[in-house]
N, C-alpha and C. Protein backbone atom coordinates (compact mmCIF):
# COMPACT_ATOMS: atom_id res chain seq x y z
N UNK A 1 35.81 -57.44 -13.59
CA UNK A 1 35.19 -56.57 -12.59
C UNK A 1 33.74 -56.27 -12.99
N UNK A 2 32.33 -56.50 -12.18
CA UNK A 2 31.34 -56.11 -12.38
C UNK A 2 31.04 -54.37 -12.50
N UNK A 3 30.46 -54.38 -13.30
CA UNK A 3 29.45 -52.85 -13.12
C UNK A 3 29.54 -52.52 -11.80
N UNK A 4 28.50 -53.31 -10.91
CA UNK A 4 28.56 -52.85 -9.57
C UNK A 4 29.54 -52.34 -8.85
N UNK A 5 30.78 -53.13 -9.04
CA UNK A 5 31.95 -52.97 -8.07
C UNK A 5 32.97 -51.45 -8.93
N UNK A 6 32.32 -51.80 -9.88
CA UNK A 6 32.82 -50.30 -10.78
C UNK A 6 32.40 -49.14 -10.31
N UNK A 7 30.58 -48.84 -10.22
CA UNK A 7 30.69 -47.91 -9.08
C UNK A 7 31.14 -47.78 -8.39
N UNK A 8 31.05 -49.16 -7.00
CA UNK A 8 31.59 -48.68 -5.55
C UNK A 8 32.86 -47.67 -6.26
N UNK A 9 33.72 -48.29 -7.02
CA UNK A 9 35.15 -47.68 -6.74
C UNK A 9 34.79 -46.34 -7.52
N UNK A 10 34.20 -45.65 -8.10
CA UNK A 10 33.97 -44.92 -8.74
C UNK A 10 33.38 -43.48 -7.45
N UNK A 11 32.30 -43.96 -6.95
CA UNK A 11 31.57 -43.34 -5.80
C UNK A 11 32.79 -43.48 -4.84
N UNK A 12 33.11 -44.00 -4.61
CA UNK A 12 34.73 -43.68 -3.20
C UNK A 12 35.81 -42.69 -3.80
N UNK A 13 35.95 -42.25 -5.14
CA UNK A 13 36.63 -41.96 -5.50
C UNK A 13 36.35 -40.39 -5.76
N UNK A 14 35.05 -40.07 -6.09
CA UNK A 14 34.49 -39.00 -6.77
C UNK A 14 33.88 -38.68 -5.14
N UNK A 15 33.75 -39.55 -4.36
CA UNK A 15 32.87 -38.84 -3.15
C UNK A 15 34.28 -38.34 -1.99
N UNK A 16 35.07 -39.12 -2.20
CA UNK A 16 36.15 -38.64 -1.30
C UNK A 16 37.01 -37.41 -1.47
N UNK A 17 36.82 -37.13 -3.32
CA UNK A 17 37.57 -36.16 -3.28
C UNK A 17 36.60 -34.81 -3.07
N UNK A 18 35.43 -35.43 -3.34
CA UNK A 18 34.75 -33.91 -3.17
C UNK A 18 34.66 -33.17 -1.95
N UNK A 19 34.84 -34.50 -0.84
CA UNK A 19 34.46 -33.89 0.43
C UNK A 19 35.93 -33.50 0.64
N UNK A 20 37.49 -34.12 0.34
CA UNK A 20 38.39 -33.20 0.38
C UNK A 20 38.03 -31.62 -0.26
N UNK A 21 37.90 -31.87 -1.37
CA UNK A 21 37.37 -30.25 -1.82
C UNK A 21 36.89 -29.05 -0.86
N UNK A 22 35.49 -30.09 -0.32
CA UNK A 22 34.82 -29.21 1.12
C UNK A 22 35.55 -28.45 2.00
N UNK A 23 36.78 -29.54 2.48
CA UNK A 23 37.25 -29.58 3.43
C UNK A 23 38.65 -28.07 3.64
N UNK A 24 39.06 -28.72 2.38
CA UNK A 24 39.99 -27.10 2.29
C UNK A 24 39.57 -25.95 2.36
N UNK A 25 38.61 -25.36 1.98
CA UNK A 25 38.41 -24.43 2.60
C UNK A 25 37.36 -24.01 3.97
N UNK A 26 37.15 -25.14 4.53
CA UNK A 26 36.47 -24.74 5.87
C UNK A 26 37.47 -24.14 7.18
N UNK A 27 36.67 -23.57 8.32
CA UNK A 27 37.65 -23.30 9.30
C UNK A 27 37.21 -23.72 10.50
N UNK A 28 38.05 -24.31 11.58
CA UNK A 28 37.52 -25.27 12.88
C UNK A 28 37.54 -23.94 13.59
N UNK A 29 36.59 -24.09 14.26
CA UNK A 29 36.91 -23.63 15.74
C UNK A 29 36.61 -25.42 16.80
N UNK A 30 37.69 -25.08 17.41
CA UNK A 30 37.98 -26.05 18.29
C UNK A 30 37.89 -25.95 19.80
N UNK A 31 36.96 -26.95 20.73
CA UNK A 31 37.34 -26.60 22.14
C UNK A 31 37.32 -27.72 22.76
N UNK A 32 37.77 -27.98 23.47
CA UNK A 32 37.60 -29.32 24.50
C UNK A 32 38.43 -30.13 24.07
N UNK A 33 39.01 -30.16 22.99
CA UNK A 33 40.09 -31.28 22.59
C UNK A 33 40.80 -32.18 23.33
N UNK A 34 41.61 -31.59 24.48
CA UNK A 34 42.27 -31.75 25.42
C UNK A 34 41.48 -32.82 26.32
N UNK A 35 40.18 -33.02 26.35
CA UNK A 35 39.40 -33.99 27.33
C UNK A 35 39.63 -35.60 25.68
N UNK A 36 39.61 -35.64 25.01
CA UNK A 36 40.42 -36.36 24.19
C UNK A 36 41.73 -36.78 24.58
N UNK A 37 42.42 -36.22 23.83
CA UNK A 37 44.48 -36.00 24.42
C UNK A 37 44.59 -36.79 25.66
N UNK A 38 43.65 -36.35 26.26
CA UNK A 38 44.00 -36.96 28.04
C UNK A 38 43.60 -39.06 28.11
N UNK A 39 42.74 -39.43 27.51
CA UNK A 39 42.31 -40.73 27.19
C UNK A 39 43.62 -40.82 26.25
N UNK A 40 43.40 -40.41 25.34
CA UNK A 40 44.97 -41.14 24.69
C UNK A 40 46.43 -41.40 24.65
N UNK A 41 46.46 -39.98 25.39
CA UNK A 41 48.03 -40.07 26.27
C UNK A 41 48.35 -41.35 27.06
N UNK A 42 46.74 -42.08 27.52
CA UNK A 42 47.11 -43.20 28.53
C UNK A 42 46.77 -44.33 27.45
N UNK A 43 47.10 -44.50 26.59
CA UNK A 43 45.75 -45.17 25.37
C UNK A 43 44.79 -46.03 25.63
N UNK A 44 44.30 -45.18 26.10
CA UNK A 44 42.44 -45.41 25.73
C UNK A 44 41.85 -44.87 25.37
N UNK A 45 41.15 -45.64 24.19
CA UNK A 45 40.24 -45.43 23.18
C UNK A 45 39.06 -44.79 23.53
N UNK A 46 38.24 -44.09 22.73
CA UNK A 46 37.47 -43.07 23.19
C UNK A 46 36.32 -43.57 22.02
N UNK A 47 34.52 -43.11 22.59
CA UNK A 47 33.47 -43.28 21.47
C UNK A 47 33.10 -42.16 21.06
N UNK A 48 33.50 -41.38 19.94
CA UNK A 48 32.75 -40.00 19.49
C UNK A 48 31.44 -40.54 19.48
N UNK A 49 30.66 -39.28 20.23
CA UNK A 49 29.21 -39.58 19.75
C UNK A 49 28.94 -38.25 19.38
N UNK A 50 27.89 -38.03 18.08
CA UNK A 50 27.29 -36.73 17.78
C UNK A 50 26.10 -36.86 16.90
N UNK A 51 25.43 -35.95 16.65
CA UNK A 51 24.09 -36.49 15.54
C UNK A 51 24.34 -36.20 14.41
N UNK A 52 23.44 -37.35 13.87
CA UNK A 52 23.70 -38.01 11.85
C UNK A 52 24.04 -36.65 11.28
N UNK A 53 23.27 -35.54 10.84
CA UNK A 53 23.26 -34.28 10.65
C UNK A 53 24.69 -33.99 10.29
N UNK A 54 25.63 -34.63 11.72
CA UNK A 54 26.86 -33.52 11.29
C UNK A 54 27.84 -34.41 10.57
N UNK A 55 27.39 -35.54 9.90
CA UNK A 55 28.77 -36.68 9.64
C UNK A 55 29.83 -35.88 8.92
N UNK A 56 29.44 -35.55 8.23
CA UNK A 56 30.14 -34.68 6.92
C UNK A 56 31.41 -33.84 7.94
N UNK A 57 30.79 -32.38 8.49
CA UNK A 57 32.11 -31.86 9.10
C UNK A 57 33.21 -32.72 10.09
N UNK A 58 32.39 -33.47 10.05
CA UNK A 58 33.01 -34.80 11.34
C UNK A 58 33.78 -35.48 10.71
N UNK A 59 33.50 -36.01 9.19
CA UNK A 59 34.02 -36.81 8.49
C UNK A 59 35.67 -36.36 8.16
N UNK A 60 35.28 -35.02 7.29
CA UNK A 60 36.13 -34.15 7.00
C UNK A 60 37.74 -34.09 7.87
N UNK A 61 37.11 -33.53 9.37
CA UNK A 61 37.93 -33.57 11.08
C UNK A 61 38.80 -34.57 10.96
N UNK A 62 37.94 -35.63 11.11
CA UNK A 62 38.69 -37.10 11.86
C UNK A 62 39.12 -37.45 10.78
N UNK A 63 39.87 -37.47 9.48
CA UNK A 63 39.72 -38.32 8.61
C UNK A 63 41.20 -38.79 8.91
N UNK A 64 41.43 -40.14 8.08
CA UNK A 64 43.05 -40.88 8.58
C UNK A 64 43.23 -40.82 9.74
N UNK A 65 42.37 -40.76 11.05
CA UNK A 65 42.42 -41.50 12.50
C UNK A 65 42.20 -42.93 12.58
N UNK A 66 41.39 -43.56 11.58
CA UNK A 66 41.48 -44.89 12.24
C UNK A 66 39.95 -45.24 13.16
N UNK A 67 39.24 -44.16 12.99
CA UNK A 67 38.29 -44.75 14.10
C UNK A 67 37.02 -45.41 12.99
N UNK A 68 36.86 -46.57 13.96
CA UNK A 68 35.49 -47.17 13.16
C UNK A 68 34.18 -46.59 13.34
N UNK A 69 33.41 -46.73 12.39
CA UNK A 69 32.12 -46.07 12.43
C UNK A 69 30.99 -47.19 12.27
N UNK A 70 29.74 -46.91 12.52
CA UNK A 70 28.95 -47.96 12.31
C UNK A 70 28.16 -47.66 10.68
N UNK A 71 28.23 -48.75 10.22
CA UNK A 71 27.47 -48.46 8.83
C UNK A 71 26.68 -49.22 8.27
N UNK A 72 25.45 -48.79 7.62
CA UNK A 72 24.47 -50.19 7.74
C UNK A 72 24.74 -51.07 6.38
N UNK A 73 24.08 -52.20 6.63
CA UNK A 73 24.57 -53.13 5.86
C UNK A 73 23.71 -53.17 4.02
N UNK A 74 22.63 -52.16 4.09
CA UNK A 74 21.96 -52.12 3.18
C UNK A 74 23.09 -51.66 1.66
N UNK A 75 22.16 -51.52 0.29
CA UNK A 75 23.27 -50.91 -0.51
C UNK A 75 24.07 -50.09 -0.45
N UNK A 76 23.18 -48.94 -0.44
CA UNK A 76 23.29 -47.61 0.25
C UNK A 76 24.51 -47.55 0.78
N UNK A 77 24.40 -48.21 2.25
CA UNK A 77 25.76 -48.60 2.99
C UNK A 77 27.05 -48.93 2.36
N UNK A 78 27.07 -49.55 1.30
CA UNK A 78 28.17 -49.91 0.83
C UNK A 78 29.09 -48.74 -0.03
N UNK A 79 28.26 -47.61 -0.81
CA UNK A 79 28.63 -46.38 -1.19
C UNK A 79 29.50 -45.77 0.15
N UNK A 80 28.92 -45.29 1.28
CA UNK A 80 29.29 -44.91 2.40
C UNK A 80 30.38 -45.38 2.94
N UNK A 81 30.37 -47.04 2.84
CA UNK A 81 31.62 -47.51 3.80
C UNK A 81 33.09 -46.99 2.59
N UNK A 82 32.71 -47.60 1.23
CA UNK A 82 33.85 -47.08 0.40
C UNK A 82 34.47 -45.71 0.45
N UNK A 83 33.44 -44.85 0.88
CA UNK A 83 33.91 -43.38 0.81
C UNK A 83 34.84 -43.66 1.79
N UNK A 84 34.05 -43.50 3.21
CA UNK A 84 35.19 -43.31 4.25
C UNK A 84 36.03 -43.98 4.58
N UNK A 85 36.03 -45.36 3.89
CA UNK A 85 37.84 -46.40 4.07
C UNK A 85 38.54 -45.44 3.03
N UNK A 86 38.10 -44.79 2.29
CA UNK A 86 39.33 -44.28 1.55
C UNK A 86 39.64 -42.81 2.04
N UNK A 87 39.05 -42.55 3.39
CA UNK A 87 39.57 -41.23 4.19
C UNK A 87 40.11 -42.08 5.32
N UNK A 88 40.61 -43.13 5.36
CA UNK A 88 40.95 -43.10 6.79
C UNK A 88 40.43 -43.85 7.84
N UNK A 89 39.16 -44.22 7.72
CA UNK A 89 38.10 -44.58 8.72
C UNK A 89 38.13 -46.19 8.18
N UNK A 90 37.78 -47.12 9.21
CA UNK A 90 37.17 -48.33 9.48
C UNK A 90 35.98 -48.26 9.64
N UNK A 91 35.00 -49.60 9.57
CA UNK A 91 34.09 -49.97 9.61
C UNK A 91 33.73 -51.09 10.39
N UNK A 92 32.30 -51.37 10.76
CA UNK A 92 31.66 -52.27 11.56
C UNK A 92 30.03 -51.90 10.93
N UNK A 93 29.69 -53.27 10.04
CA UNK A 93 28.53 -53.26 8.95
C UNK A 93 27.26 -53.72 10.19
N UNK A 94 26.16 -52.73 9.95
CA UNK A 94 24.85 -53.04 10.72
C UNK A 94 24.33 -51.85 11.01
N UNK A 95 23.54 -51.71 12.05
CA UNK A 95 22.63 -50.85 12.54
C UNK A 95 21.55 -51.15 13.00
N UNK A 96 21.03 -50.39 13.63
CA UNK A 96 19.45 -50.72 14.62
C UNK A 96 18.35 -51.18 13.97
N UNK A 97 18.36 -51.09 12.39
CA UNK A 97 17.49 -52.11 11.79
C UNK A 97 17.96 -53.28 10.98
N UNK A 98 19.38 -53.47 10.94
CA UNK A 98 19.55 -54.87 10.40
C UNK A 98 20.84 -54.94 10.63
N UNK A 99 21.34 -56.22 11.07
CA UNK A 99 22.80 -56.66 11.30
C UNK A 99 23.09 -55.33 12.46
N UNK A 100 22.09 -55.37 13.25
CA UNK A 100 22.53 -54.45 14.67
C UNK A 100 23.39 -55.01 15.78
N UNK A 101 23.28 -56.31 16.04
CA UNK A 101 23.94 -56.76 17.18
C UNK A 101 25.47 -57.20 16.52
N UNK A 102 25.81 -57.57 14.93
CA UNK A 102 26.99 -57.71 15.01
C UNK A 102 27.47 -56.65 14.51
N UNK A 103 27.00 -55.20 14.24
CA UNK A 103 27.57 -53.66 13.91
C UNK A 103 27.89 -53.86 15.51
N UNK A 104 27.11 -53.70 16.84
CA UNK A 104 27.88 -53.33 17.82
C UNK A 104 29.20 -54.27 18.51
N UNK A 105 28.67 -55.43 18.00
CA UNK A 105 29.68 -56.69 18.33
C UNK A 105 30.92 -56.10 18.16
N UNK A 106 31.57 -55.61 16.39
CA UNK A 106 32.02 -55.35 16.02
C UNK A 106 32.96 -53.73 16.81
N UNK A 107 32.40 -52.97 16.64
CA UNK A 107 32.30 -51.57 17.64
C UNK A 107 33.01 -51.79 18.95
N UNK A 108 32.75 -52.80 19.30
CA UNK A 108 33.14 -53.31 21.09
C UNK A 108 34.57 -54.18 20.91
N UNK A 109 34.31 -54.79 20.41
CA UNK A 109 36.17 -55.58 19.90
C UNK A 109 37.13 -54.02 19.50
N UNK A 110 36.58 -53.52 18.11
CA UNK A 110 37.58 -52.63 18.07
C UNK A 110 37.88 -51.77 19.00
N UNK A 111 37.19 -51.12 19.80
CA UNK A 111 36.93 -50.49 21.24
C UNK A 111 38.56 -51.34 22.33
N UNK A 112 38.36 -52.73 21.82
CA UNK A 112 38.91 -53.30 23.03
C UNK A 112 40.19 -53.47 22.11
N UNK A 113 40.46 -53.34 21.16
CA UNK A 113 41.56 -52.99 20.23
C UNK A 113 42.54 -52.29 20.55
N UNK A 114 41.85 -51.19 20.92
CA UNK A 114 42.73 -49.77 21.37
C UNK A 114 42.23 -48.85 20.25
N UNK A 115 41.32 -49.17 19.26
CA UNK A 115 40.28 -48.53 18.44
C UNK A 115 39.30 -47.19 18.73
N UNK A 116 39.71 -45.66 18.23
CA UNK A 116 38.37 -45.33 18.37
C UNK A 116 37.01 -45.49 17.91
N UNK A 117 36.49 -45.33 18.46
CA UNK A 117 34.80 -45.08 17.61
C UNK A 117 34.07 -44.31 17.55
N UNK A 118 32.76 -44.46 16.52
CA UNK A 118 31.89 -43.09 16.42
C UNK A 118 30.70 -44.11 16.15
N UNK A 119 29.61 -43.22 16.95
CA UNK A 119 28.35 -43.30 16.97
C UNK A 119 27.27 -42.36 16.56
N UNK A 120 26.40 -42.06 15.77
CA UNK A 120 25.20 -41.05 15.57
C UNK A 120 23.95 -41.47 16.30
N UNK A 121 23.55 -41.40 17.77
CA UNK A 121 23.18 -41.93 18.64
C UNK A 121 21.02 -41.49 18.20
N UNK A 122 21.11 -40.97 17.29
CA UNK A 122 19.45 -40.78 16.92
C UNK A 122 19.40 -41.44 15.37
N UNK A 123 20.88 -41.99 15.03
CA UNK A 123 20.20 -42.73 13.61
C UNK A 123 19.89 -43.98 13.87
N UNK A 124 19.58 -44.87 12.73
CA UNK A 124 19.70 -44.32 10.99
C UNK A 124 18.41 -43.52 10.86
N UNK A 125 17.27 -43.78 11.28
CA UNK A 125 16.25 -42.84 10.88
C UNK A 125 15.50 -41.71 11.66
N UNK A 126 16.26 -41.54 12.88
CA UNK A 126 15.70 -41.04 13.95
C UNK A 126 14.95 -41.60 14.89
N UNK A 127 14.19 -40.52 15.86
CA UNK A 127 13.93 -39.12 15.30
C UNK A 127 15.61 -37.77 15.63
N UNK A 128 15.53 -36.75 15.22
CA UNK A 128 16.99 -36.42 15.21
C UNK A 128 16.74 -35.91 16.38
N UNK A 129 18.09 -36.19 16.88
CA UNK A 129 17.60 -34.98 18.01
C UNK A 129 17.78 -36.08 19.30
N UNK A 130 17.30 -37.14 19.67
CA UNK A 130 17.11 -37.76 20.43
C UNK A 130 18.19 -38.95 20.84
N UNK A 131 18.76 -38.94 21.69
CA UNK A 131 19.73 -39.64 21.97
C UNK A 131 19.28 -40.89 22.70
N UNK A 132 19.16 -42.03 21.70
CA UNK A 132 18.45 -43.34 22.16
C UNK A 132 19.45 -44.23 23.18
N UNK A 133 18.96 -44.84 24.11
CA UNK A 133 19.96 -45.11 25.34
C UNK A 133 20.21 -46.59 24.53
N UNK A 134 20.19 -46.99 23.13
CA UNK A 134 20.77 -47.92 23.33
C UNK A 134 22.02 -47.43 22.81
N UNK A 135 22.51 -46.35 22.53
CA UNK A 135 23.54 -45.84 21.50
C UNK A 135 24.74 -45.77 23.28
N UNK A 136 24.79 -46.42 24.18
CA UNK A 136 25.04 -46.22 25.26
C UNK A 136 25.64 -48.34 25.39
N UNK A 137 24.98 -49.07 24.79
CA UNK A 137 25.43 -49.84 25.26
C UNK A 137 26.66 -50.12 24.45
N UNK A 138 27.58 -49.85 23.58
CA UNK A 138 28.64 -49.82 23.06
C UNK A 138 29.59 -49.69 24.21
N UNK A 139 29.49 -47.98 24.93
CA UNK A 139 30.23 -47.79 26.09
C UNK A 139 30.27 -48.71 27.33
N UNK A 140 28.67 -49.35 27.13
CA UNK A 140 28.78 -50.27 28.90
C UNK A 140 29.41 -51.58 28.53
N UNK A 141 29.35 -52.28 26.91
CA UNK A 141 30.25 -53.47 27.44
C UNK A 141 31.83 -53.35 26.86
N UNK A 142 31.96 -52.08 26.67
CA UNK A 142 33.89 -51.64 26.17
C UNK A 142 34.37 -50.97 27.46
N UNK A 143 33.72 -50.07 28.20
CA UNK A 143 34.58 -49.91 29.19
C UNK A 143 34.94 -48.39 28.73
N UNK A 144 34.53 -48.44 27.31
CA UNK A 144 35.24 -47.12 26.95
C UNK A 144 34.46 -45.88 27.06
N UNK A 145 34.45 -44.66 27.52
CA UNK A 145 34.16 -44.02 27.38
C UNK A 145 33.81 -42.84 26.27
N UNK A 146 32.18 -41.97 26.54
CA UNK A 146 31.62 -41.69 25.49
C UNK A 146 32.05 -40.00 25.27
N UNK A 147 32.57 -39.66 24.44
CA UNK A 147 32.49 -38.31 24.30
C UNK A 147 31.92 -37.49 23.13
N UNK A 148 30.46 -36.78 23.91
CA UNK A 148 29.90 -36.45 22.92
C UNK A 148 30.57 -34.93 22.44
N UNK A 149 30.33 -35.12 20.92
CA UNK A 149 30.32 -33.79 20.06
C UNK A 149 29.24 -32.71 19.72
N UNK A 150 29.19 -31.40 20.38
CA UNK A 150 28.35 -30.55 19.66
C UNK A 150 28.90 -29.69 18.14
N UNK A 151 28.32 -29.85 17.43
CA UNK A 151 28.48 -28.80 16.37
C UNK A 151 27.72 -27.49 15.93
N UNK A 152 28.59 -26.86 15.06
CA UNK A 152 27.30 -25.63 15.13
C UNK A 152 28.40 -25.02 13.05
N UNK A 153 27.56 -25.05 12.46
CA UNK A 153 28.08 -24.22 11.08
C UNK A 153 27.19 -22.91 10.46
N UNK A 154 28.03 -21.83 10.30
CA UNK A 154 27.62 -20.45 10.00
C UNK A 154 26.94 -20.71 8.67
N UNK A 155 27.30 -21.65 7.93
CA UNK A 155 26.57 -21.89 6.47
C UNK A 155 26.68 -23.17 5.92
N UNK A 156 25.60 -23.45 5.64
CA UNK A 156 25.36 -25.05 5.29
C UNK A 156 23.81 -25.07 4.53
N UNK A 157 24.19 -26.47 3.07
CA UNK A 157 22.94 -26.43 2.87
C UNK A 157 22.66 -27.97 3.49
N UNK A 158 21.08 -27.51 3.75
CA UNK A 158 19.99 -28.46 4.25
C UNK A 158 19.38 -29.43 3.15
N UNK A 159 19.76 -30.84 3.72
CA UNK A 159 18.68 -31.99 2.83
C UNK A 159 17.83 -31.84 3.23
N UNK A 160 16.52 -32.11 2.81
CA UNK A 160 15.11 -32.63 3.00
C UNK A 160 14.87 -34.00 3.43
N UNK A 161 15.23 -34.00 4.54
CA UNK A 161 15.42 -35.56 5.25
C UNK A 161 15.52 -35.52 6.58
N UNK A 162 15.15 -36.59 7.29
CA UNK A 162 14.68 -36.76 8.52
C UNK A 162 15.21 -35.72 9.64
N UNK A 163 16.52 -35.56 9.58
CA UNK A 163 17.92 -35.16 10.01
C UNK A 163 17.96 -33.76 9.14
N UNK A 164 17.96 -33.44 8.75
CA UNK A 164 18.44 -31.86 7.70
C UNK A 164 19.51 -32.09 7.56
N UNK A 165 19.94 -33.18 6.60
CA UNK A 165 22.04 -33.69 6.74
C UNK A 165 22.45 -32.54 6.36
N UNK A 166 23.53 -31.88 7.07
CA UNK A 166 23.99 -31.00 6.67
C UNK A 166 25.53 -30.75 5.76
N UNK A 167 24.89 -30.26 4.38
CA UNK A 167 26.45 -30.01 3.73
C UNK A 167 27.07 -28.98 3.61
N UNK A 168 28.36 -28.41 4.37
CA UNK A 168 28.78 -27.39 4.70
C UNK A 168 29.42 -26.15 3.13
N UNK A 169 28.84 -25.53 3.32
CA UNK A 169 29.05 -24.15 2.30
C UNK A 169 30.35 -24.11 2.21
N UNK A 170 30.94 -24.17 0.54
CA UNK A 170 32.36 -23.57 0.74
C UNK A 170 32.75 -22.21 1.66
N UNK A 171 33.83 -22.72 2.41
CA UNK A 171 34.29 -21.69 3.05
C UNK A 171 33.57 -21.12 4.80
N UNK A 172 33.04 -22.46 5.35
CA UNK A 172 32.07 -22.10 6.58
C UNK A 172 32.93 -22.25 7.50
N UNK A 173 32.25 -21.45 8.42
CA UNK A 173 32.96 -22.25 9.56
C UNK A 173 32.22 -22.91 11.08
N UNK A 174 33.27 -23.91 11.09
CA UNK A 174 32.83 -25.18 11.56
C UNK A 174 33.01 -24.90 13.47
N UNK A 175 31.89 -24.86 14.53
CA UNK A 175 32.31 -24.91 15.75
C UNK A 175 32.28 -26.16 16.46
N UNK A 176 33.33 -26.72 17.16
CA UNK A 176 33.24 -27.54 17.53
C UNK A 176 33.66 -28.00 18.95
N UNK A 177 32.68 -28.69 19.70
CA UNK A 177 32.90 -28.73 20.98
C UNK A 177 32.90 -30.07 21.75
N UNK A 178 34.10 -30.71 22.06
CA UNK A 178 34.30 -31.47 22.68
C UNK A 178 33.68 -32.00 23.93
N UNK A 179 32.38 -32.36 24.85
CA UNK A 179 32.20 -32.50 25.89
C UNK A 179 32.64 -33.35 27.18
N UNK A 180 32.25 -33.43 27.98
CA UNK A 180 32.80 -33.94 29.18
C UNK A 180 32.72 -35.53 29.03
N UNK A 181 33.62 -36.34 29.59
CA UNK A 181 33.85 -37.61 29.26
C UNK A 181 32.68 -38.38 29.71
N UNK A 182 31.92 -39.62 29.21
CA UNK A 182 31.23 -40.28 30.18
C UNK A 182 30.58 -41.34 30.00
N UNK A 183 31.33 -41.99 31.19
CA UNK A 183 31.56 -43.44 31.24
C UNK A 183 30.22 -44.50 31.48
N UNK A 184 29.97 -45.49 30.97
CA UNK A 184 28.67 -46.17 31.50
C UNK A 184 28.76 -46.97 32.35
N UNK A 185 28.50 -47.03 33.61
CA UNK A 185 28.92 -48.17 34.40
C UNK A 185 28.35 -49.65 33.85
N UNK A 186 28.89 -50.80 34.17
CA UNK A 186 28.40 -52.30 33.26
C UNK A 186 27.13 -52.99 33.94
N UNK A 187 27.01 -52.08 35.23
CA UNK A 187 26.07 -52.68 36.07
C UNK A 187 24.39 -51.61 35.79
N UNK A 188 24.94 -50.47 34.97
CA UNK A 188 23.47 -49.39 35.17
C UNK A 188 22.31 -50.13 34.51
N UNK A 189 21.53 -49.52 35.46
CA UNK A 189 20.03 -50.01 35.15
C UNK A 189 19.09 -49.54 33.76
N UNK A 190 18.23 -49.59 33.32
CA UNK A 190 17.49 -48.68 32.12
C UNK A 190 17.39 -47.61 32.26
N UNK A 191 16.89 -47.59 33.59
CA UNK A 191 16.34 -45.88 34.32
C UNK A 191 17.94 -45.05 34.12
N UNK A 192 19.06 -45.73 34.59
CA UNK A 192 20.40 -45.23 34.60
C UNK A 192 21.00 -44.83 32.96
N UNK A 193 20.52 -45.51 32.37
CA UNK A 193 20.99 -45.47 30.97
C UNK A 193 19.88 -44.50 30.49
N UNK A 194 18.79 -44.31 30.88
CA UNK A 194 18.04 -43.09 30.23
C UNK A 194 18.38 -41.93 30.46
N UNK A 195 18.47 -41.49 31.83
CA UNK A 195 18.72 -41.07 32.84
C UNK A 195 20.09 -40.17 31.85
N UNK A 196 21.33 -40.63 31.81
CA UNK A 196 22.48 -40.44 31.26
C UNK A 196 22.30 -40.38 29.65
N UNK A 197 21.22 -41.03 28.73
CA UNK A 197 21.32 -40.54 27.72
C UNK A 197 20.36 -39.09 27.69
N UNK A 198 19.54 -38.70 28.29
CA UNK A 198 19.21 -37.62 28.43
C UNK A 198 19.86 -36.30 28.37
N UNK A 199 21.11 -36.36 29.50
CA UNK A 199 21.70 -35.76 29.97
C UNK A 199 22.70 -35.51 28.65
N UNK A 200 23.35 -36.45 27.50
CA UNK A 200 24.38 -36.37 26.75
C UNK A 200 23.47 -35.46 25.69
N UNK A 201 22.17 -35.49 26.08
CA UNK A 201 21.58 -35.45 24.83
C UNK A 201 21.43 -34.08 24.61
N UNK A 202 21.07 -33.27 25.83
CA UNK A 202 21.15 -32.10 26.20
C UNK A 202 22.37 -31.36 25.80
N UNK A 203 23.27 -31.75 26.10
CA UNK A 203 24.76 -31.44 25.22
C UNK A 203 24.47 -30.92 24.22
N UNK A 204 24.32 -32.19 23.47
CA UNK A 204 24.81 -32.54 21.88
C UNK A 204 23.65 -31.82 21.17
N UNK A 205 22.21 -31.18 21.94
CA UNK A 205 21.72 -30.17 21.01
C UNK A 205 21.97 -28.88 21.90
N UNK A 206 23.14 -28.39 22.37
CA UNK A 206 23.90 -26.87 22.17
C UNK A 206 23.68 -26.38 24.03
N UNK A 207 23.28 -27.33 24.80
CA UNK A 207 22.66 -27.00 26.58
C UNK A 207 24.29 -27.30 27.08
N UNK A 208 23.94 -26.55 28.19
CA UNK A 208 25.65 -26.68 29.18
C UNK A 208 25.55 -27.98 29.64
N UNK A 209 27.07 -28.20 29.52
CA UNK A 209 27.55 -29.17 30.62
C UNK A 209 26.71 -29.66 31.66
């Protein structure tokens, strides 16, 4: 076994349990769930979307669901994907600056799997905040619909990074809000896909329905 591969397993091991650590003592508040439940009762697969910022409480949530995430193919990436295969989560290697078209390739099969997925629709580098309409074409060639996540935590510390990644304070608590389902038609135009990422985007930084 190389050094290298000694980390990975080392970093999946020490990073998974810490964020279990996190995790026990946080507390959900939960709403919208039920617009979930309702896609899967019929099974179909659903795309979490929410921003980079919140992976962590997100991580924590979903963990041992099964849903794939996108992860880039750099080193870096490879720390990351080990963590979260050993919570539960799948993968699909790429992103909007390298190995992007077969990260979504990937994303869209499992989609057609019966797979959920998750998207951080302003990464990998931003800007945060902004919900880029290509984080939209996942949904237009799966069929599947997007449901974005707002979050909100009473205590968390802030990285110094593009995003302020946020790592949640022992003992915070976590709000979380499920939004309204929404679908991309296969035929929408740019204007249509802006148009609608606008609108999710508004959501997902704390605006009504």
């Amino acid at each position: 076994m190389t050094r290298r591969e000694l980390q990975f397993r080392a970093a999946s091991f020490f990073g998974a349990e810490a964020l279990a650590a996190i995790g026990a003592s946080m507390r959900y508040e939960i709403s919208g769930k039920e617009r979930v439940e309702a896609f899967h009762q019929v099974g179909r697969p659903v795309i979490y979307a929410h921003w980079h910022t919140w992976i962590l409480p997100l991580t924590i949530l979903h963990r041992r669901e099964g849903i794939v995430v996108l992860v880039s193919e750099h080193g870096d990436g490879e720390y990351i994907a080990r963590v979260i295969h050993r919570m539960g989560f799948a993968t699909s290697r790429g992103s909007s600056t390298r190995g992007g078209v077969a990260g979504v390739r990937g994303l869209v099969r499992a989609l057609k799997d019966g797979k959920d997925a998750g998207i951080t629709p302003d990464g990998p580098k931003g800007p945060a905040g902004v919900f880029k309409p290509g984080g939209l074409v996942v949904a237009q060639l799966s069929g599947a619909p997007i449901i974005p996540i707002h979050v909100s935590l009473d205590r968390a510390w802030r990285l110094d990074s593009w995003d302020r990644f946020a790592i949640p304070k022992p003992f915070a608590r976590v709000r979380i809000r499920y939004g309204q389902p929404q679908v991309v038609p296969r035929d929408a135009s740019e204007p249509d896909l802006a148009t609608q990422a606008r609108a999710i985007e508004v959501f997902l930084n704390g605006g009504v329905e």
